[in-house]
N, C-alpha and C. Protein backbone atom coordinates (compact mmCIF):
# COMPACT_ATOMS: atom_id res chain seq x y z
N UNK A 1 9.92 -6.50 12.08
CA UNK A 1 9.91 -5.09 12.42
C UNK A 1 10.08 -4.95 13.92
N UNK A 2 10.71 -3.62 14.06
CA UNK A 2 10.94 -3.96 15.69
C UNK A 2 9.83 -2.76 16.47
N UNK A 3 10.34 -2.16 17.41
CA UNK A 3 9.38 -1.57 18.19
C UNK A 3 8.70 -0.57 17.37
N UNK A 4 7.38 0.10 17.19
CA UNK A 4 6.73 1.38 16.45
C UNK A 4 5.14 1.26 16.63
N UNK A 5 4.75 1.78 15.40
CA UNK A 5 3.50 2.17 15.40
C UNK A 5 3.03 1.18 14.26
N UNK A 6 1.50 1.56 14.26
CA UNK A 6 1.44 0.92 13.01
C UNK A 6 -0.79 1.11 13.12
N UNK A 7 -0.81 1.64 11.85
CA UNK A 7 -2.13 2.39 11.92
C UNK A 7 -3.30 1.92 10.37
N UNK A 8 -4.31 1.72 10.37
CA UNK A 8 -4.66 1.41 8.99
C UNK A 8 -6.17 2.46 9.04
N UNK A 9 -6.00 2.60 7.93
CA UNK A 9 -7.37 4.02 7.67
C UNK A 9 -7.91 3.88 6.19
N UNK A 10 -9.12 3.81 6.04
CA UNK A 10 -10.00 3.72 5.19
C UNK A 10 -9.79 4.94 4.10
N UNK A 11 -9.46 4.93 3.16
CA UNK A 11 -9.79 6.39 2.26
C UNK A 11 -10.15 6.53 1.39
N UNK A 12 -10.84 5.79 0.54
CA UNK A 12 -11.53 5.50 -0.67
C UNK A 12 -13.00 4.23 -0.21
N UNK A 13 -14.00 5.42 -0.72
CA UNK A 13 -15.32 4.18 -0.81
C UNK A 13 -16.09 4.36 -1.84
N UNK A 14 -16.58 3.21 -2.53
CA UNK A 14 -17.27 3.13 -3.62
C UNK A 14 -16.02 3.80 -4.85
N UNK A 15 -15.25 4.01 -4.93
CA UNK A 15 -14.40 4.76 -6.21
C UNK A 15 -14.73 3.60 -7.12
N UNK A 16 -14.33 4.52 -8.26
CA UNK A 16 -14.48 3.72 -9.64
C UNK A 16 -13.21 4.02 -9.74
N UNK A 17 -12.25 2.21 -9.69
CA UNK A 17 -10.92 2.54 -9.94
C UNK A 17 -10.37 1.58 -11.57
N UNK A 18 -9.94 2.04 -12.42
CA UNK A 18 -9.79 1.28 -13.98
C UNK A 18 -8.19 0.75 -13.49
N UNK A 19 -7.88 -0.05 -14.00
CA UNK A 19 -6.51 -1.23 -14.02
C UNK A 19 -7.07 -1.50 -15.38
N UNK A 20 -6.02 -2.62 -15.37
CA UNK A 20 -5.47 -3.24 -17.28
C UNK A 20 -6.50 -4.36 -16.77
N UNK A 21 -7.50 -4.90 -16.17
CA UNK A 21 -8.52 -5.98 -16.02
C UNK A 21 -9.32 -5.51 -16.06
N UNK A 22 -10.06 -4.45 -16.04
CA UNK A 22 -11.31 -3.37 -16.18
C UNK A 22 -11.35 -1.92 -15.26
N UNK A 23 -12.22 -1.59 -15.19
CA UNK A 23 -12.89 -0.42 -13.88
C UNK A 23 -13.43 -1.34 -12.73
N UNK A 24 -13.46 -1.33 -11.81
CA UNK A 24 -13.68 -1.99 -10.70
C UNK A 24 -14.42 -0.45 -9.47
N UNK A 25 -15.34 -1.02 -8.92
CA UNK A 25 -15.56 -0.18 -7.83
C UNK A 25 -15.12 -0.79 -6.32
N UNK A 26 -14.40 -0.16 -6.14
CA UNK A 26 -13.23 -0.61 -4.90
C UNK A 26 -13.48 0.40 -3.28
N UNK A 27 -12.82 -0.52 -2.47
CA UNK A 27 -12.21 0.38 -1.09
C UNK A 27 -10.76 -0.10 -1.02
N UNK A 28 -10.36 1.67 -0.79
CA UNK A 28 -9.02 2.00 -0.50
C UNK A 28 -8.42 1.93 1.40
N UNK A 29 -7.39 1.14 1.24
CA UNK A 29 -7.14 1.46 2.26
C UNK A 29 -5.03 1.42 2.76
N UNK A 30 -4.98 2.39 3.63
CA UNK A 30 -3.68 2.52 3.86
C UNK A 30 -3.45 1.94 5.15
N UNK A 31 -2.31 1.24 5.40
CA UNK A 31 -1.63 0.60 6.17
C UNK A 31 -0.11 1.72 6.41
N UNK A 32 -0.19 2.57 7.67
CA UNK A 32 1.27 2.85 8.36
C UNK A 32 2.15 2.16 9.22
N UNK A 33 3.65 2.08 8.93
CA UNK A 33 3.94 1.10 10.03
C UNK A 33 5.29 2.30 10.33
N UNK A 34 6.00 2.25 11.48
CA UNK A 34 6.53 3.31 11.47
C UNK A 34 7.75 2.51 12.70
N UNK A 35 8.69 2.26 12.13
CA UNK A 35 10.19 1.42 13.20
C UNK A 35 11.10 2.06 13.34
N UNK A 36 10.80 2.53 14.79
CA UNK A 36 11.39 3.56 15.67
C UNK A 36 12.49 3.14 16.16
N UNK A 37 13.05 1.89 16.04
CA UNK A 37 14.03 1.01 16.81
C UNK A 37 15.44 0.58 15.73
N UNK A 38 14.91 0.55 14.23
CA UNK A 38 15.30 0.13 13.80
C UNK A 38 16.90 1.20 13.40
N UNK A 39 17.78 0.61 12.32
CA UNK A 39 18.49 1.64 11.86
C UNK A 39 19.02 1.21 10.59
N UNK A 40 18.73 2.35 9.34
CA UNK A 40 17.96 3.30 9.58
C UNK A 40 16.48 2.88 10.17
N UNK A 41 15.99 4.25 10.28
CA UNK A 41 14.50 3.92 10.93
C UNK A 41 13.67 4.06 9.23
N UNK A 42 12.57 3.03 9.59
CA UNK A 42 11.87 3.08 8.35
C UNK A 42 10.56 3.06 8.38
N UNK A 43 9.73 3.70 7.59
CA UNK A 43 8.57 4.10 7.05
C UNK A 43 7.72 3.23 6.29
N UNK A 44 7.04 2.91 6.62
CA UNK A 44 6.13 1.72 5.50
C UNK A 44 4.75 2.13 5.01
N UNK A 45 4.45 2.53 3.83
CA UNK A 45 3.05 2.97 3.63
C UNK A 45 2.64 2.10 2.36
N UNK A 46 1.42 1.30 2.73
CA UNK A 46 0.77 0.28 1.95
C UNK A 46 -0.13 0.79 1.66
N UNK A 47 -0.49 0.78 0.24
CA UNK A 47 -2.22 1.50 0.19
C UNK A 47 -2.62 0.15 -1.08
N UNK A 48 -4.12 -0.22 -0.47
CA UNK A 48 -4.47 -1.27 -1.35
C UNK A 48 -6.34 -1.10 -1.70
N UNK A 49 -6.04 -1.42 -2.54
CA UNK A 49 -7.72 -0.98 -3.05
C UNK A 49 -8.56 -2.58 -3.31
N UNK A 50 -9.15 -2.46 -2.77
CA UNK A 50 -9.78 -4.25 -3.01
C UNK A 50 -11.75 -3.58 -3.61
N UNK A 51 -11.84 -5.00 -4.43
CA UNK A 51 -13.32 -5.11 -5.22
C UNK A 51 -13.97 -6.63 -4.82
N UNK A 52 -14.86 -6.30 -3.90
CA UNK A 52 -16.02 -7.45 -3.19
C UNK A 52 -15.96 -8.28 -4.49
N UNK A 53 -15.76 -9.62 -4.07
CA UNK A 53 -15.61 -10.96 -4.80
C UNK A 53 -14.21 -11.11 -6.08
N UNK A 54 -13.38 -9.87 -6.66
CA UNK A 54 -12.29 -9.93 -6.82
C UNK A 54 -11.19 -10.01 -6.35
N UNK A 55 -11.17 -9.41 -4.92
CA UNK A 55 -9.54 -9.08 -4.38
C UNK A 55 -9.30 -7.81 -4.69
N UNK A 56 -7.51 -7.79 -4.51
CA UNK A 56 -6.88 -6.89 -4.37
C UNK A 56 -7.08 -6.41 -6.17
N UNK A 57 -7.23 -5.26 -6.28
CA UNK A 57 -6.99 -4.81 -7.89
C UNK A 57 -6.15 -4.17 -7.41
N UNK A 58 -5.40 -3.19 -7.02
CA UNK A 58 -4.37 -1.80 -7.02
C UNK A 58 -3.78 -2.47 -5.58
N UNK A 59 -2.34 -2.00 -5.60
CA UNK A 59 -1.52 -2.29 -4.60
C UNK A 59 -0.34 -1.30 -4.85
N UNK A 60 -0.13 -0.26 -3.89
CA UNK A 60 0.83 0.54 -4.02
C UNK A 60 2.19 0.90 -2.42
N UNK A 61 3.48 0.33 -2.71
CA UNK A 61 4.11 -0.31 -1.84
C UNK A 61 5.07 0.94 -1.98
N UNK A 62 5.49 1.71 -0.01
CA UNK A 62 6.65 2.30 0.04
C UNK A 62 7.49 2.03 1.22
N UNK A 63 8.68 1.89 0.81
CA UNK A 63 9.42 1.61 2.24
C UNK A 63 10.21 3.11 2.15
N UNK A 64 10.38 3.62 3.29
CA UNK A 64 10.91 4.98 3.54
C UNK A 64 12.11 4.94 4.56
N UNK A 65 13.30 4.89 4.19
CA UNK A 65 14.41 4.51 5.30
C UNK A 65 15.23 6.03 5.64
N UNK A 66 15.71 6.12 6.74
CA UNK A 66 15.55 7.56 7.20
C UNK A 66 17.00 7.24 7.99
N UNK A 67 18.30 7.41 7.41
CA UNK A 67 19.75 7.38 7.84
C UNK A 67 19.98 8.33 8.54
N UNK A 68 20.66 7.94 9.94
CA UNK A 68 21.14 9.00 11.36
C UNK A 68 21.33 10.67 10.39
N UNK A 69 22.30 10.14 9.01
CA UNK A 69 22.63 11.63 8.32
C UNK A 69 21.72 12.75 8.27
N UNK A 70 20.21 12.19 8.26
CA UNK A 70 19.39 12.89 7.57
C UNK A 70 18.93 12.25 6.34
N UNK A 71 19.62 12.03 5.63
CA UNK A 71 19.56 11.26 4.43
C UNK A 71 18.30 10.24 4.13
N UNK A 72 17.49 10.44 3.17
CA UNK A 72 16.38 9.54 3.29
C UNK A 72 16.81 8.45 1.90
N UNK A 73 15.83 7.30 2.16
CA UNK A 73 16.24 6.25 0.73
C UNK A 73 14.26 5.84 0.64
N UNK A 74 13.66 5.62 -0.59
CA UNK A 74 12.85 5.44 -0.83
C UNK A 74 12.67 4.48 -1.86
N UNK A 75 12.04 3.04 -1.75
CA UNK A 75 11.56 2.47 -2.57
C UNK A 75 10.05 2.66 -2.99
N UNK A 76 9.50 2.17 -3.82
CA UNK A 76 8.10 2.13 -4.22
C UNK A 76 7.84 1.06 -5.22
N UNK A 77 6.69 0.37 -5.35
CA UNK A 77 6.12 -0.41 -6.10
C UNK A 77 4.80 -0.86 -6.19
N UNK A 78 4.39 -0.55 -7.90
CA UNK A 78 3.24 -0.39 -7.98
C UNK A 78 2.77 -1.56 -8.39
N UNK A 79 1.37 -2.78 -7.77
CA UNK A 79 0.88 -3.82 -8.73
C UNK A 79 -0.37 -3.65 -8.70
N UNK A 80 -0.58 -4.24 -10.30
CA UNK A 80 -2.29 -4.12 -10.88
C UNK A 80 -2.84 -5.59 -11.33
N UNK A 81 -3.70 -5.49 -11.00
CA UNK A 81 -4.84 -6.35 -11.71
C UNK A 81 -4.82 -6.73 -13.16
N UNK A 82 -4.03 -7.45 -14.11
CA UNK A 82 -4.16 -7.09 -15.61
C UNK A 82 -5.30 -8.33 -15.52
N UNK A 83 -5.81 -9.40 -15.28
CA UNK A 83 -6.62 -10.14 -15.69
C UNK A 83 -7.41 -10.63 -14.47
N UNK A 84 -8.64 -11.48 -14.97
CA UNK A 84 -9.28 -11.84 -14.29
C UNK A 84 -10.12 -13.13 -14.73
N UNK A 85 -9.91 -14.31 -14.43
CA UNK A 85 -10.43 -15.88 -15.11
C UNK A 85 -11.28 -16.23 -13.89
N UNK A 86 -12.94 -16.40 -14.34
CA UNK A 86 -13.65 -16.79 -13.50
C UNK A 86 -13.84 -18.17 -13.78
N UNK A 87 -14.62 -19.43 -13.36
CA UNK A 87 -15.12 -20.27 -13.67
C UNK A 87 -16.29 -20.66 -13.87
């Protein structure tokens, strides 16, 4: 990534969040990254929800690309938790 910003903020505490591995009580948090240099210029917003001694359960991924036209392009991708094998 080249020159920008880039910011992370807490927004979920204690939630009761359910995935295909159970309900989990999690913290949410978002990651901005913002490449002012680049072309197009692009947008990055990570939001990930993690559960003390599981990890990541919820992971929600956007890249936001922003063409001289005006023209915007948007990916997204969502990953979950379906299982969980302790020992």
């Amino acid at each position: 990534m080249g020159i920008g910003t880039k910011t992370l903020k807490i927004f979920d505490v204690n939630k009761q969040l359910t995935v295909p591995a159970g309900t989990f009580t999690v913290v949410g948090a978002v990651e901005t990254s913002k490449d002012t240099l680049s072309i197009p210029k692009r947008t990055t917003l990570d939001k990930n929800w993690y559960s003390e001694g599981n990890g990541f359960i919820r992971t929600e991924n956007s890249r936001i690309s922003t063409y001289a036209s005006g023209k915007t392009q948007t990916y997204t991708s969502v990953v979950e938790l379906i299982s969980i094998t302790k020992p």
